[in-house]
PDB file of N, CA and C in Angstrom:
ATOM      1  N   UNK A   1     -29.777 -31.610   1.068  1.00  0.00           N
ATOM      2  CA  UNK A   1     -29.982 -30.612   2.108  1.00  0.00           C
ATOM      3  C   UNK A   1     -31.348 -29.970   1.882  1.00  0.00           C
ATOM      4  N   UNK A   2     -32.115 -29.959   2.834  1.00  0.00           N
ATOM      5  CA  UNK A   2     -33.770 -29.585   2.601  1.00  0.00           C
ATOM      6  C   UNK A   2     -33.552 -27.844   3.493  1.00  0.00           C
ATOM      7  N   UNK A   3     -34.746 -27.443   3.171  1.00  0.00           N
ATOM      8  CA  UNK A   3     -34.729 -26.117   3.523  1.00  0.00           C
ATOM      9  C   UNK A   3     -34.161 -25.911   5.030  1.00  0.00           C
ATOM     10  N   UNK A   4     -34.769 -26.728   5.888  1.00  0.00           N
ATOM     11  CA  UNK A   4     -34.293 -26.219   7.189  1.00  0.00           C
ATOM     12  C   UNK A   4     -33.335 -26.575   7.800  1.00  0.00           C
ATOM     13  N   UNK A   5     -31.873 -27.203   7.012  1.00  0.00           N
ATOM     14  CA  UNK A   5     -30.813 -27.095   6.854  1.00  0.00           C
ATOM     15  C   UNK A   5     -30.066 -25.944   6.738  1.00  0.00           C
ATOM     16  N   UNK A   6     -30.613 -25.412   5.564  1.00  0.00           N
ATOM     17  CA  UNK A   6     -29.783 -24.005   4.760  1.00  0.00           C
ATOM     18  C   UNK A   6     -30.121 -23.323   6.241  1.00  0.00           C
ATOM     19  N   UNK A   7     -31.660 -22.775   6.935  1.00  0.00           N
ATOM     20  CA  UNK A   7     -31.884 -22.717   7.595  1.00  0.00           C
ATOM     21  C   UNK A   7     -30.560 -22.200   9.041  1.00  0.00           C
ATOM     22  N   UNK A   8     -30.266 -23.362   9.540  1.00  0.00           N
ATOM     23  CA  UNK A   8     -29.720 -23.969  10.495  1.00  0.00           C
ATOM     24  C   UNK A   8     -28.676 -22.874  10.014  1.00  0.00           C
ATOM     25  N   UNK A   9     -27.996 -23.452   8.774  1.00  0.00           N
ATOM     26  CA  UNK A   9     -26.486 -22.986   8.955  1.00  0.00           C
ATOM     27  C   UNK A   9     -26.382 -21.408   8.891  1.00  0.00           C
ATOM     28  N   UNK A  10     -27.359 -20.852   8.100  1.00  0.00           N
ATOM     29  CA  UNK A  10     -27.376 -19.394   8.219  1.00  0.00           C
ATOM     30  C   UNK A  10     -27.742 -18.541   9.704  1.00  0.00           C
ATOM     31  N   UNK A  11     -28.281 -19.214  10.517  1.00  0.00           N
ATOM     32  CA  UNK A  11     -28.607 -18.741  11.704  1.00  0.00           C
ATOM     33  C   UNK A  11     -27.520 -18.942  12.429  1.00  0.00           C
ATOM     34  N   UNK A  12     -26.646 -19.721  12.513  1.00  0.00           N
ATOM     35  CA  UNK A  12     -25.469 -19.944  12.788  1.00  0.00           C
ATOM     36  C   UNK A  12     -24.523 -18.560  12.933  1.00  0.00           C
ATOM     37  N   UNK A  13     -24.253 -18.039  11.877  1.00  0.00           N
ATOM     38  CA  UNK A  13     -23.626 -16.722  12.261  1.00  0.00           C
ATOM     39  C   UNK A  13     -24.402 -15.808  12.758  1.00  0.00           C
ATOM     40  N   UNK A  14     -25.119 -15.698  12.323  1.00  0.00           N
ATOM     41  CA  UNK A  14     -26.013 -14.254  12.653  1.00  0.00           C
ATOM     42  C   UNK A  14     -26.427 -14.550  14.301  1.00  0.00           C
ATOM     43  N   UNK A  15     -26.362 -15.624  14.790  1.00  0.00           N
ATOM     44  CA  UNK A  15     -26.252 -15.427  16.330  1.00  0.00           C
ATOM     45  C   UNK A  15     -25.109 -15.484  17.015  1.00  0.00           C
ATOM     46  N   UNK A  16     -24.037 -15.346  16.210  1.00  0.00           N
ATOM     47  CA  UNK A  16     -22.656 -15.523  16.372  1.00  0.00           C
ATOM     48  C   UNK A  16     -22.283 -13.737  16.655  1.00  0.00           C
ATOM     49  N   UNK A  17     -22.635 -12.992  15.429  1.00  0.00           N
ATOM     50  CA  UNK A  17     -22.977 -11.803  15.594  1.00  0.00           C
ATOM     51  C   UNK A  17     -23.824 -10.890  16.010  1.00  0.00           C
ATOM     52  N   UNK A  18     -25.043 -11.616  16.719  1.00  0.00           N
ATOM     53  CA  UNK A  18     -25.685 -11.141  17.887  1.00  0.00           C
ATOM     54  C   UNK A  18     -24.663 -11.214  19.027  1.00  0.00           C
ATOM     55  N   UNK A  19     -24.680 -12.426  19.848  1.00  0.00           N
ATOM     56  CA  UNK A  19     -23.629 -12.765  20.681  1.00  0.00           C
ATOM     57  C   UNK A  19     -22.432 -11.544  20.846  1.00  0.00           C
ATOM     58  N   UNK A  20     -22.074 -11.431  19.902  1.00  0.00           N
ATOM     59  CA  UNK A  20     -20.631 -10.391  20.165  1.00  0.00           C
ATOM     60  C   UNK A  20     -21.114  -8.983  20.092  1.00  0.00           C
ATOM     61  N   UNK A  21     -22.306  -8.803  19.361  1.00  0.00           N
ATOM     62  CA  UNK A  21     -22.668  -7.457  19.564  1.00  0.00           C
ATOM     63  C   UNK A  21     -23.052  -7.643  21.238  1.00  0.00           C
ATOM     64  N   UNK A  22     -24.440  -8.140  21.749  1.00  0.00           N
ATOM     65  CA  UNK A  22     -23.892  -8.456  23.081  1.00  0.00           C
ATOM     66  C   UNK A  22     -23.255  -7.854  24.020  1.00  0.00           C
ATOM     67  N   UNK A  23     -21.757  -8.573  23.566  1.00  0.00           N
ATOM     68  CA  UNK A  23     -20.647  -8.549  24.662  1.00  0.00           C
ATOM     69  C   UNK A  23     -20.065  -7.291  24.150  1.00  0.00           C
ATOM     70  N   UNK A  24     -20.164  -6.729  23.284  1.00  0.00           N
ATOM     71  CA  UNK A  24     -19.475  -5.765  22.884  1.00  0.00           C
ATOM     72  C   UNK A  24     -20.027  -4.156  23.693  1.00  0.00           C
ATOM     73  N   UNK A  25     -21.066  -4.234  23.752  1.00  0.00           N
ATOM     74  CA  UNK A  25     -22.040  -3.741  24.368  1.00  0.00           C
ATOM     75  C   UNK A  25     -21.775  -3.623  25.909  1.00  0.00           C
ATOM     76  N   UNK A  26     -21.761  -5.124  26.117  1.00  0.00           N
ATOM     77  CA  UNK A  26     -21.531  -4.565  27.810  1.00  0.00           C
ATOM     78  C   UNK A  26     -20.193  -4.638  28.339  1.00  0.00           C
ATOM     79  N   UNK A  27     -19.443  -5.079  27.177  1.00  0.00           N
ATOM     80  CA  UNK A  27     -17.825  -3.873  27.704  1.00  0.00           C
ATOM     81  C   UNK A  27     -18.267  -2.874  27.514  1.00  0.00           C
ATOM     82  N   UNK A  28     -18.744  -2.069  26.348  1.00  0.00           N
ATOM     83  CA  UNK A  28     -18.711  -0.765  26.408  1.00  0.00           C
ATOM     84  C   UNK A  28     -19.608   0.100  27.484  1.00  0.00           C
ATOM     85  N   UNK A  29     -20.566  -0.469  28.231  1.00  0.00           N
ATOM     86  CA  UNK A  29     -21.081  -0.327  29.514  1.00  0.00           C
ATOM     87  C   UNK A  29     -20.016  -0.547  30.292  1.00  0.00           C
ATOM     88  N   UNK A  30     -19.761  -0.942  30.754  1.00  0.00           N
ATOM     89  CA  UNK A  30     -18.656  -1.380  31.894  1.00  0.00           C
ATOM     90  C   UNK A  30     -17.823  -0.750  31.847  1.00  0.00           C
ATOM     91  N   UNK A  31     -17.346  -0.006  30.675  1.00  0.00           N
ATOM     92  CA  UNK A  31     -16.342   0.853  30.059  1.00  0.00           C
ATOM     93  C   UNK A  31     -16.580   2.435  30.679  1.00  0.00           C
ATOM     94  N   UNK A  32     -17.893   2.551  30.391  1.00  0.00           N
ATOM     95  CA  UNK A  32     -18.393   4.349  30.921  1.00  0.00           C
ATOM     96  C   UNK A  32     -18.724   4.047  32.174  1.00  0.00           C
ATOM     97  N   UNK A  33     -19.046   2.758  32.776  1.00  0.00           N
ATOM     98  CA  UNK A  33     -19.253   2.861  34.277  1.00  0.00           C
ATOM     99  C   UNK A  33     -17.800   3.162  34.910  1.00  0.00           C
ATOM    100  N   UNK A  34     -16.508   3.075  34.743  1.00  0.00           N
ATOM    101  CA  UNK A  34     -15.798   2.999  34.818  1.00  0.00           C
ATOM    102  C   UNK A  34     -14.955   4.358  34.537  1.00  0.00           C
ATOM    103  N   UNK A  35     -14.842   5.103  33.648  1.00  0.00           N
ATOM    104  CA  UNK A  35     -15.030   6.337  32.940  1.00  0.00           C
ATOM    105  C   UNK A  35     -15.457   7.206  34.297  1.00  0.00           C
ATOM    106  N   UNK A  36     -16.673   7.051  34.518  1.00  0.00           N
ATOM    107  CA  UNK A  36     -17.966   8.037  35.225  1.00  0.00           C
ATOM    108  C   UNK A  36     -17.153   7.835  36.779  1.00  0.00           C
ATOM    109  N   UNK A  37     -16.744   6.514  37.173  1.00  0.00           N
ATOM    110  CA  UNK A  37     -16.296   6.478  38.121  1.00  0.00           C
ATOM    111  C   UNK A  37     -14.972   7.257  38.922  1.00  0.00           C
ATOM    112  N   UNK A  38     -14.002   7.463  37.482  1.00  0.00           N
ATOM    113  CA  UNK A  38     -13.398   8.254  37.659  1.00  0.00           C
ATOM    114  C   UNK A  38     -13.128   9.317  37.841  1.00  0.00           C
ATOM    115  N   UNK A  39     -14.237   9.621  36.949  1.00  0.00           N
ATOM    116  CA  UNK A  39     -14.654  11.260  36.856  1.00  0.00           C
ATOM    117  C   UNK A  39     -14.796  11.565  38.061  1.00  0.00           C
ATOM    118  N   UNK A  40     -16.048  10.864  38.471  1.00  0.00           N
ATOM    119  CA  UNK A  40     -16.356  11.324  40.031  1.00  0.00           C
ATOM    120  C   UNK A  40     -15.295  11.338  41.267  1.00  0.00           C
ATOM    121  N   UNK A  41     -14.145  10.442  41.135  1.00  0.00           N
ATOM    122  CA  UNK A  41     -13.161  10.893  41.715  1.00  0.00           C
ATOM    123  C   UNK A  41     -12.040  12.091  41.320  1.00  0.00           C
ATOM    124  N   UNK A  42     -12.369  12.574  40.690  1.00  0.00           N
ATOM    125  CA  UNK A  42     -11.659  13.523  40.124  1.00  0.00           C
ATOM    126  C   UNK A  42     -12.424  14.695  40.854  1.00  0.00           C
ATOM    127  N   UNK A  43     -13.791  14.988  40.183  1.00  0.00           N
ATOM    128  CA  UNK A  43     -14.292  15.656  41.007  1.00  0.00           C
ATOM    129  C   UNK A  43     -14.259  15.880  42.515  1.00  0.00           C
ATOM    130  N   UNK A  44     -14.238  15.322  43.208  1.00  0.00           N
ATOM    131  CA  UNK A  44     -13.735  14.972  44.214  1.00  0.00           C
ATOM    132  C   UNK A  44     -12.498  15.659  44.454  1.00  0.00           C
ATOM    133  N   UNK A  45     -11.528  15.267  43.837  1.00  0.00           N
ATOM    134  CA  UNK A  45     -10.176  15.343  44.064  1.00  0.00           C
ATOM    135  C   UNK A  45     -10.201  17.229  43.921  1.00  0.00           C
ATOM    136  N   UNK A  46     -10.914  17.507  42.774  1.00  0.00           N
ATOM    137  CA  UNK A  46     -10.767  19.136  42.494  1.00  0.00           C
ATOM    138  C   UNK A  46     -11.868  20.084  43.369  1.00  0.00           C
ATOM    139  N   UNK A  47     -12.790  19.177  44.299  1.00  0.00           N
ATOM    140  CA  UNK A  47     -13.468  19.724  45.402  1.00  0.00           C
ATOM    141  C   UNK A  47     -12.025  20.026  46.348  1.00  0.00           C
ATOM    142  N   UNK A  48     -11.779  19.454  46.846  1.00  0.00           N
ATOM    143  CA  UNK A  48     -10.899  18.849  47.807  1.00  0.00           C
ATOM    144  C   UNK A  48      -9.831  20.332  47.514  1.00  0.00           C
ATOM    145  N   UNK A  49      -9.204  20.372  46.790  1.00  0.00           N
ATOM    146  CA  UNK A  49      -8.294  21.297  45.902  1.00  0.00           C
ATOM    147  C   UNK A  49      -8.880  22.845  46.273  1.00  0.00           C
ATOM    148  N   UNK A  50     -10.200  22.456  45.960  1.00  0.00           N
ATOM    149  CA  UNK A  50     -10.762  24.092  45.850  1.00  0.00           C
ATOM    150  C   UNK A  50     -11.145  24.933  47.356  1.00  0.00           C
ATOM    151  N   UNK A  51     -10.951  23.843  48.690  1.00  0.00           N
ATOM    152  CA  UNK A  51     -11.413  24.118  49.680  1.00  0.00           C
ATOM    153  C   UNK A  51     -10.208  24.570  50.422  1.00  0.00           C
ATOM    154  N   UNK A  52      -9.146  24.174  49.487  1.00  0.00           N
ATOM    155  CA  UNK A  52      -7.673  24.984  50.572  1.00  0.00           C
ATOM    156  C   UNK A  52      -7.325  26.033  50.044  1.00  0.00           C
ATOM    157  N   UNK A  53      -6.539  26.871  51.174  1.00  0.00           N
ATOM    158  CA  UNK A  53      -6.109  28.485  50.640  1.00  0.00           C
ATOM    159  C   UNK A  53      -5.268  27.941  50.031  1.00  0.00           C
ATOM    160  N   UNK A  54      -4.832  29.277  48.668  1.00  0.00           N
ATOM    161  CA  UNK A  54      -3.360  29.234  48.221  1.00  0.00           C
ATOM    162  C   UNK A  54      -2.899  30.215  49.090  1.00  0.00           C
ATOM    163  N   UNK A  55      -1.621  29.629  48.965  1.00  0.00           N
ATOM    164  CA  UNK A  55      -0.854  29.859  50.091  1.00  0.00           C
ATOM    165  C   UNK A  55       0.178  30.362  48.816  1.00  0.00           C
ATOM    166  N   UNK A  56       0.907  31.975  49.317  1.00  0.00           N
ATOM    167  CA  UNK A  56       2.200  32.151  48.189  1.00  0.00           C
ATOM    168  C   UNK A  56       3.522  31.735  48.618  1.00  0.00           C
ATOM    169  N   UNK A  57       3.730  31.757  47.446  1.00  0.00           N
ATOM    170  CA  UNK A  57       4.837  31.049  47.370  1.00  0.00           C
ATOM    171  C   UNK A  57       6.300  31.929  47.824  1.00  0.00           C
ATOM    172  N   UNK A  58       6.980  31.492  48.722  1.00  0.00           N
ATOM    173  CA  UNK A  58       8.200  32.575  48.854  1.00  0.00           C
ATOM    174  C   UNK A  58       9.175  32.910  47.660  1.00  0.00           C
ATOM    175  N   UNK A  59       9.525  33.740  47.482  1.00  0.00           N
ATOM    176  CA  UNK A  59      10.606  34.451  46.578  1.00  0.00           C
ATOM    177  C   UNK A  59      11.812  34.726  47.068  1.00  0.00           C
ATOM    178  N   UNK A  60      12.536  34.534  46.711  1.00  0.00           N
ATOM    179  CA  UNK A  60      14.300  35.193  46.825  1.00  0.00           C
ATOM    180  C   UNK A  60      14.260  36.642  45.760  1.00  0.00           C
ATOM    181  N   UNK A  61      14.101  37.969  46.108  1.00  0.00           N
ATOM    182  CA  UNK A  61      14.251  38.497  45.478  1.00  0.00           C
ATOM    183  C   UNK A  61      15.393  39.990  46.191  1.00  0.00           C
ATOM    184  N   UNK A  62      16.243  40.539  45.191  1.00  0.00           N
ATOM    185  CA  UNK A  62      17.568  41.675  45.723  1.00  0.00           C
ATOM    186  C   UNK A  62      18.801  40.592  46.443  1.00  0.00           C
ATOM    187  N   UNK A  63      18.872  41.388  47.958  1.00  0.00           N
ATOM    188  CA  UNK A  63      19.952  41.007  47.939  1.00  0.00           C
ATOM    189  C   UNK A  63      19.876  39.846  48.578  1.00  0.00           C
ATOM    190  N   UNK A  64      18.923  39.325  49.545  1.00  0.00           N
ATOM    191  CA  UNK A  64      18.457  37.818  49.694  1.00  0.00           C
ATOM    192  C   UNK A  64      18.732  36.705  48.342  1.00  0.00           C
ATOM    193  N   UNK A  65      18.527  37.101  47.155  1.00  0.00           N
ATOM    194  CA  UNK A  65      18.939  35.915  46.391  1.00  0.00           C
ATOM    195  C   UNK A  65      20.730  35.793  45.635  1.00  0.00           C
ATOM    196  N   UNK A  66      21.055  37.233  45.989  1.00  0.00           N
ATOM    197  CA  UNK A  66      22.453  37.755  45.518  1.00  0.00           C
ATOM    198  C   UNK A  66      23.097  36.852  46.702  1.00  0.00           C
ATOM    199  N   UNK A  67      22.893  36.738  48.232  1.00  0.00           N
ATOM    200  CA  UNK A  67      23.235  36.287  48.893  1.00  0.00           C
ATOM    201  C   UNK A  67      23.181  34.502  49.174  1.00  0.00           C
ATOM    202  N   UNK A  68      22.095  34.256  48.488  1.00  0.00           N
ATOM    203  CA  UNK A  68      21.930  32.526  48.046  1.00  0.00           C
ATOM    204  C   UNK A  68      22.674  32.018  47.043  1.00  0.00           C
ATOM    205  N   UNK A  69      23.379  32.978  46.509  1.00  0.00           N
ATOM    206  CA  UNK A  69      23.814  32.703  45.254  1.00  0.00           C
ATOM    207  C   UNK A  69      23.129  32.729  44.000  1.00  0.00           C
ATOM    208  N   UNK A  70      21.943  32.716  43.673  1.00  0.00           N
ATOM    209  CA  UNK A  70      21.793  33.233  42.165  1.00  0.00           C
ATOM    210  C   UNK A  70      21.577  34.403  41.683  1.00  0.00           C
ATOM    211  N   UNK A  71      21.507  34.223  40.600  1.00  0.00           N
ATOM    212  CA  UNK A  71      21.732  35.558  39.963  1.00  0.00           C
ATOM    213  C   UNK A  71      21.167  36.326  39.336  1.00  0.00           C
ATOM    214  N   UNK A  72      20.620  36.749  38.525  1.00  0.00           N
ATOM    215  CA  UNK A  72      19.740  37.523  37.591  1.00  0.00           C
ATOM    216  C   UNK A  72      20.324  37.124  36.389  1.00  0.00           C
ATOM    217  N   UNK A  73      19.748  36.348  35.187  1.00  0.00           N
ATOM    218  CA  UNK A  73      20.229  35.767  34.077  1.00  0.00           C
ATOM    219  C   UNK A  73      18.572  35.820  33.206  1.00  0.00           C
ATOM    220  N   UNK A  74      18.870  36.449  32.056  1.00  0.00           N
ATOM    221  CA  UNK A  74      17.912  36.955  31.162  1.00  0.00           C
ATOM    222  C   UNK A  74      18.576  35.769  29.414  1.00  0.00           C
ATOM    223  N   UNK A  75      17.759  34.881  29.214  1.00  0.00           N
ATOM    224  CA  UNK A  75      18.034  34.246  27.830  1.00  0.00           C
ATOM    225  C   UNK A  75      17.184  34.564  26.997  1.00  0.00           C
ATOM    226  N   UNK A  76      17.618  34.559  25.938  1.00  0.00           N
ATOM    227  CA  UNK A  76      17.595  35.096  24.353  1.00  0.00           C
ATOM    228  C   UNK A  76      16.808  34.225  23.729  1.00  0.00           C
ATOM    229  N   UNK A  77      15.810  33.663  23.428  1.00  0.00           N
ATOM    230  CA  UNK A  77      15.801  32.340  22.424  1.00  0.00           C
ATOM    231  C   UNK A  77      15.249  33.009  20.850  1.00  0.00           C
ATOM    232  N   UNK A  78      16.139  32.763  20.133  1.00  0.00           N
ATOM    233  CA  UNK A  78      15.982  32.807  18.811  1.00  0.00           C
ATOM    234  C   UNK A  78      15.876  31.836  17.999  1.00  0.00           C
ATOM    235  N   UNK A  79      14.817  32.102  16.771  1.00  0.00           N
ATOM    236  CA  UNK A  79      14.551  30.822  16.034  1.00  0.00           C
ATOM    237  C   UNK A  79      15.832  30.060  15.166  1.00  0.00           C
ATOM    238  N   UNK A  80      15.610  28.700  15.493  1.00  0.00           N
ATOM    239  CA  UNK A  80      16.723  28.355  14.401  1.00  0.00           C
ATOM    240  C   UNK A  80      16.963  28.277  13.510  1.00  0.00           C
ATOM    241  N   UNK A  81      18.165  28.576  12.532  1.00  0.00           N
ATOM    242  CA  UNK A  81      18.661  28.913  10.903  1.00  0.00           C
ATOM    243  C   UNK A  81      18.607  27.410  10.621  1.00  0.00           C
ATOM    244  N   UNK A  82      18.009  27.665   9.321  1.00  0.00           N
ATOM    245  CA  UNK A  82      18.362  26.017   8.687  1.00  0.00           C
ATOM    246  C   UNK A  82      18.872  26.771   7.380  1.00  0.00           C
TER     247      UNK A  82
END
């Protein structure tokens, strides 16, 4: 085996691991294009959100909810004994 053998075979990986750096690369591009894309629909989505009134919400409260049937019920939560 003469020098530009050894050559050969060592270049062999190391463009093996170029190559995948590479591709690794432009998934991870493709990855934040993708990311960003969402975002921007999101944004969007929380434009969209921010341009309507809130509107309140009705309550059952006295004898309107005594009359629906529920009730006034107050719970306790205490930590548990081990």
């Amino acid at each position: 085996m003469d020098l530009d053998d050894s050559k050969a075979e060592i270049a062999g990986p190391i463009e093996l691991v170029a190559d995948l750096s590479e591709i690794a690369a432009q998934c991870a591009a493709s990855n934040l294009l993708d990311f960003a894309a969402q975002l921007a629909g999101l944004a969007e989505d929380l434009k969209a959100l921010a341009a309507r009134p809130i509107e309140p919400v009705p309550t059952l409260t006295g004898r309107r909810s005594a009359e629906a049937g529920f009730s006034s019920i107050t719970l306790k939560i205490e930590p548990a004994r081990q």
